[in-house]
PDB file of N, CA and C in Angstrom:
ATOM      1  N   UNK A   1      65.707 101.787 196.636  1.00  0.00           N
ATOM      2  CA  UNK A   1      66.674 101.601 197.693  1.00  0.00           C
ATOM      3  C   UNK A   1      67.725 102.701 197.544  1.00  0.00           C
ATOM      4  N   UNK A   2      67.744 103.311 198.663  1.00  0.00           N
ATOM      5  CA  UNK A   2      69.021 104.655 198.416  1.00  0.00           C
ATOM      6  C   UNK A   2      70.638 103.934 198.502  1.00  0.00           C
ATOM      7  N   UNK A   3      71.480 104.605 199.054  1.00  0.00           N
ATOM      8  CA  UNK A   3      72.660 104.413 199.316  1.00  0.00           C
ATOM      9  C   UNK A   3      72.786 103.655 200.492  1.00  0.00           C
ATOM     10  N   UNK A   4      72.446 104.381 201.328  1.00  0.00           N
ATOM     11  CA  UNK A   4      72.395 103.885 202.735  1.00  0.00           C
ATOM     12  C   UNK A   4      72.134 102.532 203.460  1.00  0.00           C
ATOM     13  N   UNK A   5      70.774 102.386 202.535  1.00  0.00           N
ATOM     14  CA  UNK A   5      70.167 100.954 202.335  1.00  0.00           C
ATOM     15  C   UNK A   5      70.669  99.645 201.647  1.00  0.00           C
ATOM     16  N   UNK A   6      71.470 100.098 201.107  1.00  0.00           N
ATOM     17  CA  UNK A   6      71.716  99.514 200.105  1.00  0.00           C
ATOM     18  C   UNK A   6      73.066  98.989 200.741  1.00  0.00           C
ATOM     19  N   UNK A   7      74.246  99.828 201.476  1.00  0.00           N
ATOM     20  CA  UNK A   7      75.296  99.870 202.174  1.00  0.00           C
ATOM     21  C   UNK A   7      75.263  99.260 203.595  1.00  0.00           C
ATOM     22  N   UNK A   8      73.873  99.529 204.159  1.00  0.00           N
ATOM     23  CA  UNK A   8      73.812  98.799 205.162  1.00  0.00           C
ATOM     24  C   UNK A   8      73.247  96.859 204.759  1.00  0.00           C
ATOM     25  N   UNK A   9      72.858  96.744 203.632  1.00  0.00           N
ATOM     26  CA  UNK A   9      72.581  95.291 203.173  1.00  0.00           C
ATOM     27  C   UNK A   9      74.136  94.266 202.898  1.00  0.00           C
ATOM     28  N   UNK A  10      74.614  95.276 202.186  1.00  0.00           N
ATOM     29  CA  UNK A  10      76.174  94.466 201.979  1.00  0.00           C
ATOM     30  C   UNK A  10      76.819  94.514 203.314  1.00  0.00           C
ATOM     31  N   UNK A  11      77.332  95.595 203.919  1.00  0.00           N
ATOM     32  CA  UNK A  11      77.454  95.111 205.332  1.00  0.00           C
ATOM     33  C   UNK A  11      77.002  94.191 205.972  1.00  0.00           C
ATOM     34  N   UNK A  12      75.585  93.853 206.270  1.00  0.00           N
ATOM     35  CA  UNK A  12      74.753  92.932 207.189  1.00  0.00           C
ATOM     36  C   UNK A  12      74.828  91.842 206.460  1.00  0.00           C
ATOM     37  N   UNK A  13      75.499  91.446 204.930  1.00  0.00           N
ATOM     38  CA  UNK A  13      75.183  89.792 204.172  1.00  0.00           C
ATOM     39  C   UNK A  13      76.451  89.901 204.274  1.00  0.00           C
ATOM     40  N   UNK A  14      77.522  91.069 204.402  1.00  0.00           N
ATOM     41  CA  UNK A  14      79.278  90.481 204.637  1.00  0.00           C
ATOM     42  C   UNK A  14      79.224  89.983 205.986  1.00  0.00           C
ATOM     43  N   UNK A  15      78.777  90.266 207.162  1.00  0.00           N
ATOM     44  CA  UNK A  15      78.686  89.779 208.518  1.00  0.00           C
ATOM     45  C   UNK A  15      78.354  88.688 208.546  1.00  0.00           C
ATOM     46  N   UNK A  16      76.816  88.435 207.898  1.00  0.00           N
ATOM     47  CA  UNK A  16      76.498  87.136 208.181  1.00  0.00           C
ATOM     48  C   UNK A  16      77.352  85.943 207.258  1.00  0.00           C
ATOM     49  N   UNK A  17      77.620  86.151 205.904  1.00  0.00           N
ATOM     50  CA  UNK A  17      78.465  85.091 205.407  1.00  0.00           C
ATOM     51  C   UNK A  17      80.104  85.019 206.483  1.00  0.00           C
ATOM     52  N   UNK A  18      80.304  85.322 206.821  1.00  0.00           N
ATOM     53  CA  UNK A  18      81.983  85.875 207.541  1.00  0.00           C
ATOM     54  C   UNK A  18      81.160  84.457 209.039  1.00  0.00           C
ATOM     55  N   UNK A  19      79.923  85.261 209.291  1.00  0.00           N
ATOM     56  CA  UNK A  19      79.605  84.419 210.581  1.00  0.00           C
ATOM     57  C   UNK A  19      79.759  82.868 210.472  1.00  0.00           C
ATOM     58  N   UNK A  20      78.766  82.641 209.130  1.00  0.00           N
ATOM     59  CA  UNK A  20      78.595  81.316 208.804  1.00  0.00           C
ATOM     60  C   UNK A  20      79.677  80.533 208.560  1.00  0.00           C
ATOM     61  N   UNK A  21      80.296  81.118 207.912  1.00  0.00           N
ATOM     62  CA  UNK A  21      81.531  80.439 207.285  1.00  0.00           C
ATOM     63  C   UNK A  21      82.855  80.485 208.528  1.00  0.00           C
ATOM     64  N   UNK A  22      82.579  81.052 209.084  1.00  0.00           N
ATOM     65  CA  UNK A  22      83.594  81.324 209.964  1.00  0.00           C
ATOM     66  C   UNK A  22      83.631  80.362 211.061  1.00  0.00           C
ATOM     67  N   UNK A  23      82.099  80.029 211.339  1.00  0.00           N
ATOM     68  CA  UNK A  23      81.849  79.246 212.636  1.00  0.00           C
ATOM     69  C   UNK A  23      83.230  77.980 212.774  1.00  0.00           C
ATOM     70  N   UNK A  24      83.315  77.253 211.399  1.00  0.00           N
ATOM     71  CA  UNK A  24      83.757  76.275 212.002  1.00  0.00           C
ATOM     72  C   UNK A  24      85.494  76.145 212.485  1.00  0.00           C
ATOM     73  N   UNK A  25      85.727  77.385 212.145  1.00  0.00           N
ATOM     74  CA  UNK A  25      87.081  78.035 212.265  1.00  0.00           C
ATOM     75  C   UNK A  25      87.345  78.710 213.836  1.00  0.00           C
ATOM     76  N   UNK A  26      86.004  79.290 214.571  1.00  0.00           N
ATOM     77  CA  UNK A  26      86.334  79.400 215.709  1.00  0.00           C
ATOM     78  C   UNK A  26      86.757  78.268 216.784  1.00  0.00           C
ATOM     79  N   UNK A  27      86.601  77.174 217.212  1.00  0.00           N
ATOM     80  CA  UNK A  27      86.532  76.140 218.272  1.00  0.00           C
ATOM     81  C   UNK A  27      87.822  75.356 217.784  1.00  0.00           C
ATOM     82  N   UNK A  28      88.348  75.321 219.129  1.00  0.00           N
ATOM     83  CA  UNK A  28      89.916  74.985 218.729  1.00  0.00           C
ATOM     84  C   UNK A  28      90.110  73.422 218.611  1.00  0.00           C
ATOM     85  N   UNK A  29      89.112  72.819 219.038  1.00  0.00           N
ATOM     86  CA  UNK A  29      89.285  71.427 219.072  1.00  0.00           C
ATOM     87  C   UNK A  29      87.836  70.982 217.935  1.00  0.00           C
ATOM     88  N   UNK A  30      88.442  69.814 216.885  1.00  0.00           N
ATOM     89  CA  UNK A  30      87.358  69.450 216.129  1.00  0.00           C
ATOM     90  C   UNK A  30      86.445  69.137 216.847  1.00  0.00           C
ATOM     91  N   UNK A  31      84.930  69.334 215.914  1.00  0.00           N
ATOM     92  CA  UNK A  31      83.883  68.839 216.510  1.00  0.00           C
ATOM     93  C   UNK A  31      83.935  67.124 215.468  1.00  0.00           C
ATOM     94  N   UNK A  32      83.128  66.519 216.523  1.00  0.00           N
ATOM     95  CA  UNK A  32      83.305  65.152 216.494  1.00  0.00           C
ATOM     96  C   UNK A  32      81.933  65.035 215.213  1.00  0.00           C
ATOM     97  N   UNK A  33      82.029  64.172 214.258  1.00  0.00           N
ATOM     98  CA  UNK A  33      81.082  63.637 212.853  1.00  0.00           C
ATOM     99  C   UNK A  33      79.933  62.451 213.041  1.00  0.00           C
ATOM    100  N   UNK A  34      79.080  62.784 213.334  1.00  0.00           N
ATOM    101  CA  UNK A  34      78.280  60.964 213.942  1.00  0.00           C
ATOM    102  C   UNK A  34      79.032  60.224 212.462  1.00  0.00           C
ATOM    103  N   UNK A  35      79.020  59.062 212.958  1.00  0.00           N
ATOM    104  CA  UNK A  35      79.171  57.807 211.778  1.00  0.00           C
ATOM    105  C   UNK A  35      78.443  57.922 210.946  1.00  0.00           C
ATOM    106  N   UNK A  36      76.856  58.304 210.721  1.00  0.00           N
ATOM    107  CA  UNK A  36      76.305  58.438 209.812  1.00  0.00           C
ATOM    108  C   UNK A  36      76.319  59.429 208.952  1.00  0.00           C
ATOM    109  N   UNK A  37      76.848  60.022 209.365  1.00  0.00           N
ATOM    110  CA  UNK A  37      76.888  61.472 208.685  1.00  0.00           C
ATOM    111  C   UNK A  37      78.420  61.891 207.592  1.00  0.00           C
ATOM    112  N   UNK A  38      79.393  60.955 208.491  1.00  0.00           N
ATOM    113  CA  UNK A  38      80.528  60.642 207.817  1.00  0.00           C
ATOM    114  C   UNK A  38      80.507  59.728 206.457  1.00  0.00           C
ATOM    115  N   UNK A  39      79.820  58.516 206.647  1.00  0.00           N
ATOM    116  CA  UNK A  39      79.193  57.668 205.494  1.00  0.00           C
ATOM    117  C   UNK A  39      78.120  58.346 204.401  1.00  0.00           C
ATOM    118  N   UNK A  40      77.533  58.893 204.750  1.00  0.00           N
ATOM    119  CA  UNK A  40      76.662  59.624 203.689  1.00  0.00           C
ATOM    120  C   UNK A  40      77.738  60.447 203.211  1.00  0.00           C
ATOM    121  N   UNK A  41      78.614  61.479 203.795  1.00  0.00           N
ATOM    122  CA  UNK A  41      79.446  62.044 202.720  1.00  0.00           C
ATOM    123  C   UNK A  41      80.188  61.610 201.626  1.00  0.00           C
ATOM    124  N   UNK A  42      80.037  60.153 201.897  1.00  0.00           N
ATOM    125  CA  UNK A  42      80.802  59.903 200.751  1.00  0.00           C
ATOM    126  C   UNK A  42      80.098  59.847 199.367  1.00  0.00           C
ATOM    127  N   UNK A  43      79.454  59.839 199.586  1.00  0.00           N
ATOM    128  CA  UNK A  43      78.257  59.721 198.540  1.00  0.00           C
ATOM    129  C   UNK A  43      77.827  60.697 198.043  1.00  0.00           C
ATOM    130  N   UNK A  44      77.842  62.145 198.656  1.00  0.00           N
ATOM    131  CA  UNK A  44      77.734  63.156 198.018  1.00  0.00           C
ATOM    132  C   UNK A  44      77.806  64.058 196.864  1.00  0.00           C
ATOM    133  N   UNK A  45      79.477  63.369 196.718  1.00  0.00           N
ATOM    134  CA  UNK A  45      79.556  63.566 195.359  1.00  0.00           C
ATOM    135  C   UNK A  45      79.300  63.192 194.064  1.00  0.00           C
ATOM    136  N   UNK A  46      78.759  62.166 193.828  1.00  0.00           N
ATOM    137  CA  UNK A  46      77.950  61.143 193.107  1.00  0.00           C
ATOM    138  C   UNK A  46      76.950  61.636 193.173  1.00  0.00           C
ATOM    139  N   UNK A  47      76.070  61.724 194.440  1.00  0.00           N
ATOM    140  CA  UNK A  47      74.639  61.957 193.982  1.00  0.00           C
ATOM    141  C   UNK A  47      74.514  63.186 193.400  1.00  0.00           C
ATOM    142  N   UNK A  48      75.333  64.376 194.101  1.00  0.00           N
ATOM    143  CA  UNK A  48      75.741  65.894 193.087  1.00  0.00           C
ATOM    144  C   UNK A  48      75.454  65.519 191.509  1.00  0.00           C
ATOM    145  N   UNK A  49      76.748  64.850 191.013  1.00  0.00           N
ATOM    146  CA  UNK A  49      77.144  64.492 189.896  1.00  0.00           C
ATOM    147  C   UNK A  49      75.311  63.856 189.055  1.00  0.00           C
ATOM    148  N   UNK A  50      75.131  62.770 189.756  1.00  0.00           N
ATOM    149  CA  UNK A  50      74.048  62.182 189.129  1.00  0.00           C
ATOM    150  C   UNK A  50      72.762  63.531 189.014  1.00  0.00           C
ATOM    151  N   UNK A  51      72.652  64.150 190.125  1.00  0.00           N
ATOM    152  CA  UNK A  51      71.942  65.352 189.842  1.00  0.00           C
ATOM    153  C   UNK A  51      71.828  66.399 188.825  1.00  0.00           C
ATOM    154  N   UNK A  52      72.994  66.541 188.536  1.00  0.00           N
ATOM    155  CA  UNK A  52      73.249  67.594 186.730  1.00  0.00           C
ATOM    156  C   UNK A  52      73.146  67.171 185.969  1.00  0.00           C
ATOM    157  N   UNK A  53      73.689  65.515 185.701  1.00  0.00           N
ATOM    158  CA  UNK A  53      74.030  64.711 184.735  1.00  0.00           C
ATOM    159  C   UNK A  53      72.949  64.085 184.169  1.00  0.00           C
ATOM    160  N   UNK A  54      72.280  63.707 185.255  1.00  0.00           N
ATOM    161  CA  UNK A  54      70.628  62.879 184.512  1.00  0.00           C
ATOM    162  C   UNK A  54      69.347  63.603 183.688  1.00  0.00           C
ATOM    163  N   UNK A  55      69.296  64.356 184.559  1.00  0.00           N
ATOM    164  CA  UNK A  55      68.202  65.238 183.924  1.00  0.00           C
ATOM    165  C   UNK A  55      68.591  66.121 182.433  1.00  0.00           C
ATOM    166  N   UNK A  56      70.212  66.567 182.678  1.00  0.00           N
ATOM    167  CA  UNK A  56      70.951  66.648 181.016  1.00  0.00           C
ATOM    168  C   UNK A  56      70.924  65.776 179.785  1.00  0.00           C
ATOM    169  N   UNK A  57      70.569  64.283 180.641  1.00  0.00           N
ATOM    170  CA  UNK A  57      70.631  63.277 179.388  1.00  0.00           C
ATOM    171  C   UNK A  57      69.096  62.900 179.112  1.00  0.00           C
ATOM    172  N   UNK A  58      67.981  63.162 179.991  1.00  0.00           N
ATOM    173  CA  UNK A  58      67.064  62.551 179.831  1.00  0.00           C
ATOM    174  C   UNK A  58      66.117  63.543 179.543  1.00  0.00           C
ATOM    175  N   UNK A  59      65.922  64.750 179.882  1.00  0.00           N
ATOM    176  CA  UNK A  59      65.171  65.850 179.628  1.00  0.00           C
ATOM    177  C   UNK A  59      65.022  66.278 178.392  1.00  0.00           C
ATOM    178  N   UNK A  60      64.445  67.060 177.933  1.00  0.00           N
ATOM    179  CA  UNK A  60      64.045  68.002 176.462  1.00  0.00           C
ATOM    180  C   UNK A  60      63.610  69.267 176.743  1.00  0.00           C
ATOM    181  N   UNK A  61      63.871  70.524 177.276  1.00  0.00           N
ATOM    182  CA  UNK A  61      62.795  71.329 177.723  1.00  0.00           C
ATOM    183  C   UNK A  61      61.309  71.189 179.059  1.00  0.00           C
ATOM    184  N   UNK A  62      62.543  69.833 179.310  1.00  0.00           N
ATOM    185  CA  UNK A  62      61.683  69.890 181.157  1.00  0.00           C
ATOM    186  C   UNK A  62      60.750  68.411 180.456  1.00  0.00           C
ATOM    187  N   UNK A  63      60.918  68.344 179.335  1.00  0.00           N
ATOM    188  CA  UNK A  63      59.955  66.795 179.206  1.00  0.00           C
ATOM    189  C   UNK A  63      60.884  65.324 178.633  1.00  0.00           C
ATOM    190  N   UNK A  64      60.359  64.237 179.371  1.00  0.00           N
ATOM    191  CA  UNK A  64      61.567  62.918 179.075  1.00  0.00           C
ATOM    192  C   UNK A  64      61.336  62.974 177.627  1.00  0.00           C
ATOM    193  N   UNK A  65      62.756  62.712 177.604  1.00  0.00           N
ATOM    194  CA  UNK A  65      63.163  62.137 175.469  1.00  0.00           C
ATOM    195  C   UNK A  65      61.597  61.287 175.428  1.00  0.00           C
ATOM    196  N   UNK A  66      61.329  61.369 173.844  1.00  0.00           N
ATOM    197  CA  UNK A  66      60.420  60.895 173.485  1.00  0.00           C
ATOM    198  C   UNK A  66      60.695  59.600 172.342  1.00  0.00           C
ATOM    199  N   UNK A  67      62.358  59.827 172.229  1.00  0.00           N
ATOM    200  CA  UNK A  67      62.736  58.793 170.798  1.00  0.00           C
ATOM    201  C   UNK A  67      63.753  58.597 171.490  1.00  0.00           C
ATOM    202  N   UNK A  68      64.519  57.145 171.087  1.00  0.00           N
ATOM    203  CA  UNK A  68      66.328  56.708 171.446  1.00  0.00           C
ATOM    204  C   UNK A  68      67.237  57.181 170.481  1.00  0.00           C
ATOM    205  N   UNK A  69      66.854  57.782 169.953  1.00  0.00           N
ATOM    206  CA  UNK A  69      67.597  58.842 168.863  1.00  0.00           C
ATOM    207  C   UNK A  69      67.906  59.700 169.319  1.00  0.00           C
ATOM    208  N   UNK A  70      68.523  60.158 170.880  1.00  0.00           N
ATOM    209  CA  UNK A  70      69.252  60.964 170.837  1.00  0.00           C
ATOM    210  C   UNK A  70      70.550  61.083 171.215  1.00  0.00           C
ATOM    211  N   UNK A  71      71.085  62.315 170.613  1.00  0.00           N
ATOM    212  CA  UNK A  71      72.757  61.817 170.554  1.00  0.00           C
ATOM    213  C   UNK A  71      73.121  61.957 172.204  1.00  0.00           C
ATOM    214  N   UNK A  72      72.385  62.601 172.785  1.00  0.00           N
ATOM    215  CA  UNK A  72      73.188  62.418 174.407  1.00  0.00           C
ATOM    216  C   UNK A  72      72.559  61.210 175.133  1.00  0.00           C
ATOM    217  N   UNK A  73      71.939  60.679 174.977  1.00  0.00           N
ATOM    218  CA  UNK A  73      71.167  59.158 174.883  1.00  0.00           C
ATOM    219  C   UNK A  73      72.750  58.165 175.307  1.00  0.00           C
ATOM    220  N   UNK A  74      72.820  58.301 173.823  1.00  0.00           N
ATOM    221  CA  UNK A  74      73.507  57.508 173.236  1.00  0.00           C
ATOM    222  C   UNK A  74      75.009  57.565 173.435  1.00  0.00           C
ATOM    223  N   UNK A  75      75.562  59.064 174.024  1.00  0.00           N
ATOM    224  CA  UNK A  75      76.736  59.377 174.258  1.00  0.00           C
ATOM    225  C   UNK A  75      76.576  59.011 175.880  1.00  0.00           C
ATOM    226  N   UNK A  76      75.880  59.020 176.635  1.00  0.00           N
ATOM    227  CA  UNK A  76      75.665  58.374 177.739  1.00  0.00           C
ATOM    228  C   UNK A  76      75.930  56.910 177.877  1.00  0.00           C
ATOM    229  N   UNK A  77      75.391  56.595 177.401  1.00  0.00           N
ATOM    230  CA  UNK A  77      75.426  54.895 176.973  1.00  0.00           C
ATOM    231  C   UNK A  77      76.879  54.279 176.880  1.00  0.00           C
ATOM    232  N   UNK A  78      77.114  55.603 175.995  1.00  0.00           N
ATOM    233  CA  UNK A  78      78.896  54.650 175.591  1.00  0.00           C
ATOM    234  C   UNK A  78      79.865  55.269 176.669  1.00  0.00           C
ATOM    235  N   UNK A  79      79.743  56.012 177.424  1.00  0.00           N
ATOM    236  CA  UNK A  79      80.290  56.873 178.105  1.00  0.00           C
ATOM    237  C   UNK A  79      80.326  55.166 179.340  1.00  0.00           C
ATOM    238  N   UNK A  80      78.847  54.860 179.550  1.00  0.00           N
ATOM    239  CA  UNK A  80      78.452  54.236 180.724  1.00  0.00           C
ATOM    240  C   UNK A  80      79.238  52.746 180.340  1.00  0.00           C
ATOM    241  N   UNK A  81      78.984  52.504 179.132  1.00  0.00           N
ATOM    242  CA  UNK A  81      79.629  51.227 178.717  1.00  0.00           C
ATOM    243  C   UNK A  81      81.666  50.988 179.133  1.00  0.00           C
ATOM    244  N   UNK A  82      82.116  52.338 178.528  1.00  0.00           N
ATOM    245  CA  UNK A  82      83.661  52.122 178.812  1.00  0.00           C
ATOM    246  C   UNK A  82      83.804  52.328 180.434  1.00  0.00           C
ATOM    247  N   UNK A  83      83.261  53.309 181.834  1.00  0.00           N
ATOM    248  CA  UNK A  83      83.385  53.392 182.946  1.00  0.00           C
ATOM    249  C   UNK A  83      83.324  51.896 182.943  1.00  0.00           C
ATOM    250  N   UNK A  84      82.036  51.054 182.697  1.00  0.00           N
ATOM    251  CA  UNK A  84      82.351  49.727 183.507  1.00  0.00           C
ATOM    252  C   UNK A  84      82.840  48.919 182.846  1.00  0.00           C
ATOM    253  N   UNK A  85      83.939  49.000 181.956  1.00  0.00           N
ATOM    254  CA  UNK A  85      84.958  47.955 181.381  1.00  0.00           C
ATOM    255  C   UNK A  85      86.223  48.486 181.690  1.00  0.00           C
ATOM    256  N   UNK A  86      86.651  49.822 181.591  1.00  0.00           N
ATOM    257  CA  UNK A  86      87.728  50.096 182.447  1.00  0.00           C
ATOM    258  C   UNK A  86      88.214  51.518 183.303  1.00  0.00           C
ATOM    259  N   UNK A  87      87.392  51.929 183.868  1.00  0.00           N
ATOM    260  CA  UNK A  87      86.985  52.314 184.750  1.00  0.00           C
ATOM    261  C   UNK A  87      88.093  53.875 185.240  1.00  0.00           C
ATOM    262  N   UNK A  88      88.188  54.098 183.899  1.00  0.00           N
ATOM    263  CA  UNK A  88      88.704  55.717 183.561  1.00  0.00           C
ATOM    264  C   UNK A  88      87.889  56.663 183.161  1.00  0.00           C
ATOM    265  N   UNK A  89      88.170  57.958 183.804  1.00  0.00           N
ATOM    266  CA  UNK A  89      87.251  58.736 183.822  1.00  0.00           C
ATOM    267  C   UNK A  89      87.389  59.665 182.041  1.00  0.00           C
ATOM    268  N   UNK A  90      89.047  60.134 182.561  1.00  0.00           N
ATOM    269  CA  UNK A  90      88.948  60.497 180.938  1.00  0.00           C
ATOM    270  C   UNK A  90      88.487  59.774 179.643  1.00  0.00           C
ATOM    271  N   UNK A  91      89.262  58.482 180.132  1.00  0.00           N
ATOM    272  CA  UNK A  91      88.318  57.778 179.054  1.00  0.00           C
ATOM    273  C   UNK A  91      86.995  57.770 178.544  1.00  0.00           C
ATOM    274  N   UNK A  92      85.751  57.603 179.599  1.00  0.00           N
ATOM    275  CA  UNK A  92      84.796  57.792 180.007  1.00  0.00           C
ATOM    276  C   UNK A  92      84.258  59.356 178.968  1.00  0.00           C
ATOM    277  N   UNK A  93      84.463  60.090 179.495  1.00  0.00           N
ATOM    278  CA  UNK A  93      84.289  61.530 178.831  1.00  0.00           C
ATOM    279  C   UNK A  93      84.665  61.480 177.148  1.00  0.00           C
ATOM    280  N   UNK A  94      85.966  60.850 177.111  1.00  0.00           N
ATOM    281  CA  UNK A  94      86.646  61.182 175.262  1.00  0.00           C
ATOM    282  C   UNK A  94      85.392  59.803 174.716  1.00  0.00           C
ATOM    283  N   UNK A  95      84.971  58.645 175.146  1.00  0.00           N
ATOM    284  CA  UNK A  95      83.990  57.611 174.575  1.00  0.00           C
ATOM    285  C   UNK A  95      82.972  58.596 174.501  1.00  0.00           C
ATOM    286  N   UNK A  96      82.461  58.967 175.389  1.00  0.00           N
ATOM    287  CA  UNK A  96      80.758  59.800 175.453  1.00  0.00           C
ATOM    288  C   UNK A  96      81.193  60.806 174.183  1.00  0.00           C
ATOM    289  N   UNK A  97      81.983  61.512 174.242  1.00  0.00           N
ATOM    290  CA  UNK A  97      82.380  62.849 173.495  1.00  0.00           C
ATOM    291  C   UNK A  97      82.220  62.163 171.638  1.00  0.00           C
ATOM    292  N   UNK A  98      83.113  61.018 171.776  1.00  0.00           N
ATOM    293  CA  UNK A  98      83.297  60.353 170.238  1.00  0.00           C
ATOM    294  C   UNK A  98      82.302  59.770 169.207  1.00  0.00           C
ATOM    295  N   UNK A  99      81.169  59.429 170.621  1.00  0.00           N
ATOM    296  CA  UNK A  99      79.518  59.006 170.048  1.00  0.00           C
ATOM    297  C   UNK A  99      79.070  60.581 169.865  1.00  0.00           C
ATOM    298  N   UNK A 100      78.946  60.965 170.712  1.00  0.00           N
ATOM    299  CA  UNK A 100      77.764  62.443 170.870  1.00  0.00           C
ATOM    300  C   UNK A 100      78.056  63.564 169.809  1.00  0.00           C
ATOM    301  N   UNK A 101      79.396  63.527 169.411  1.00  0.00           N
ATOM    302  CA  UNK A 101      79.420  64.809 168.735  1.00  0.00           C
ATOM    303  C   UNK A 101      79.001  64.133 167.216  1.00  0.00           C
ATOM    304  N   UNK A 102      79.693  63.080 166.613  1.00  0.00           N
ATOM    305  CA  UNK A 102      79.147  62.684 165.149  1.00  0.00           C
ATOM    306  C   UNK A 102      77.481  62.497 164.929  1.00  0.00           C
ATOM    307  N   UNK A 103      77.223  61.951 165.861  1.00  0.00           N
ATOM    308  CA  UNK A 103      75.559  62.520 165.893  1.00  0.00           C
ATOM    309  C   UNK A 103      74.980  63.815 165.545  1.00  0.00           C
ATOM    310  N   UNK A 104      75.652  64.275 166.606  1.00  0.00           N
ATOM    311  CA  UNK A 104      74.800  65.561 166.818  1.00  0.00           C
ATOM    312  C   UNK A 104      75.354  66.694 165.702  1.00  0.00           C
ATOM    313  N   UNK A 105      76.354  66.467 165.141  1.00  0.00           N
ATOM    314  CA  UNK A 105      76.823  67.344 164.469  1.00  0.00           C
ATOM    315  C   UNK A 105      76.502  67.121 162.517  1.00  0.00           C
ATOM    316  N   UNK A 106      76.862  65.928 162.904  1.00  0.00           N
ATOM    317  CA  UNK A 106      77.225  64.894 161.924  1.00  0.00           C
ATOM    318  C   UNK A 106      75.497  64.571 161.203  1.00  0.00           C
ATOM    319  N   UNK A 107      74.849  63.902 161.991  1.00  0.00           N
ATOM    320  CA  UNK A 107      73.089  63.729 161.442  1.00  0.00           C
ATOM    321  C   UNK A 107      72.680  64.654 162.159  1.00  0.00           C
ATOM    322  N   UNK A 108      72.255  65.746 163.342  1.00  0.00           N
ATOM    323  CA  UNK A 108      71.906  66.659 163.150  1.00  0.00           C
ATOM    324  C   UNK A 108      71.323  66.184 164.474  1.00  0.00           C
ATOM    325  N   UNK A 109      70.910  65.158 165.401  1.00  0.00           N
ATOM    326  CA  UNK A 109      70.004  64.346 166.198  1.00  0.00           C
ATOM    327  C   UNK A 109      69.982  65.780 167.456  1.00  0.00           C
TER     328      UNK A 109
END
């Protein structure tokens, strides 16, 4: 790819991101949300979340844990246990963090 080519690509992907992103910035009056579409957003972020988060705790190199011996197992668990007793997030994170690291550091899991 020379210069040219190369100059005319960033140009033509700055246009089109500017387009895309831009669209909803042109029209002066909001566009209206079906109901369904409003309700599923809420959920979005959760299912995001559950999307990174699961396959981090349950995977090995693309294959399910094979033992309950593991420390993110288990830092999951306690993580999941304090959310539904009191229903803090930091909390949530410093519980998961307080199981997972003496494991993993600690016996080696």
């Amino acid at each position: 790819m020379d210069t040219w080519e190369a100059a005319l690509t960033i140009v033509g992907l700055a246009f089109i991101t500017l387009l895309t992103r831009g669209l909803f910035l042109y029209p002066h009056k909001e566009w209206p949300l079906p109901h369904w579409a409003k309700r599923a957003l809420k959920y979005a972020p959760l299912a995001a979340l559950v999307a990174i988060v699961v396959p981090e705790v349950l995977l090995t190199q693309g294959r399910l844990l094979g033992t309950l011996a593991d420390a993110r197992l288990l830092g999951a668990v306690a993580g999941v246990l304090y959310f539904s007793w009191r229903r803090g997030i930091l909390g949530t994170i410093v519980t998961g963090m307080l199981v997972y690291l003496p494991l993993r550091i600690g016996l080696g899991w």
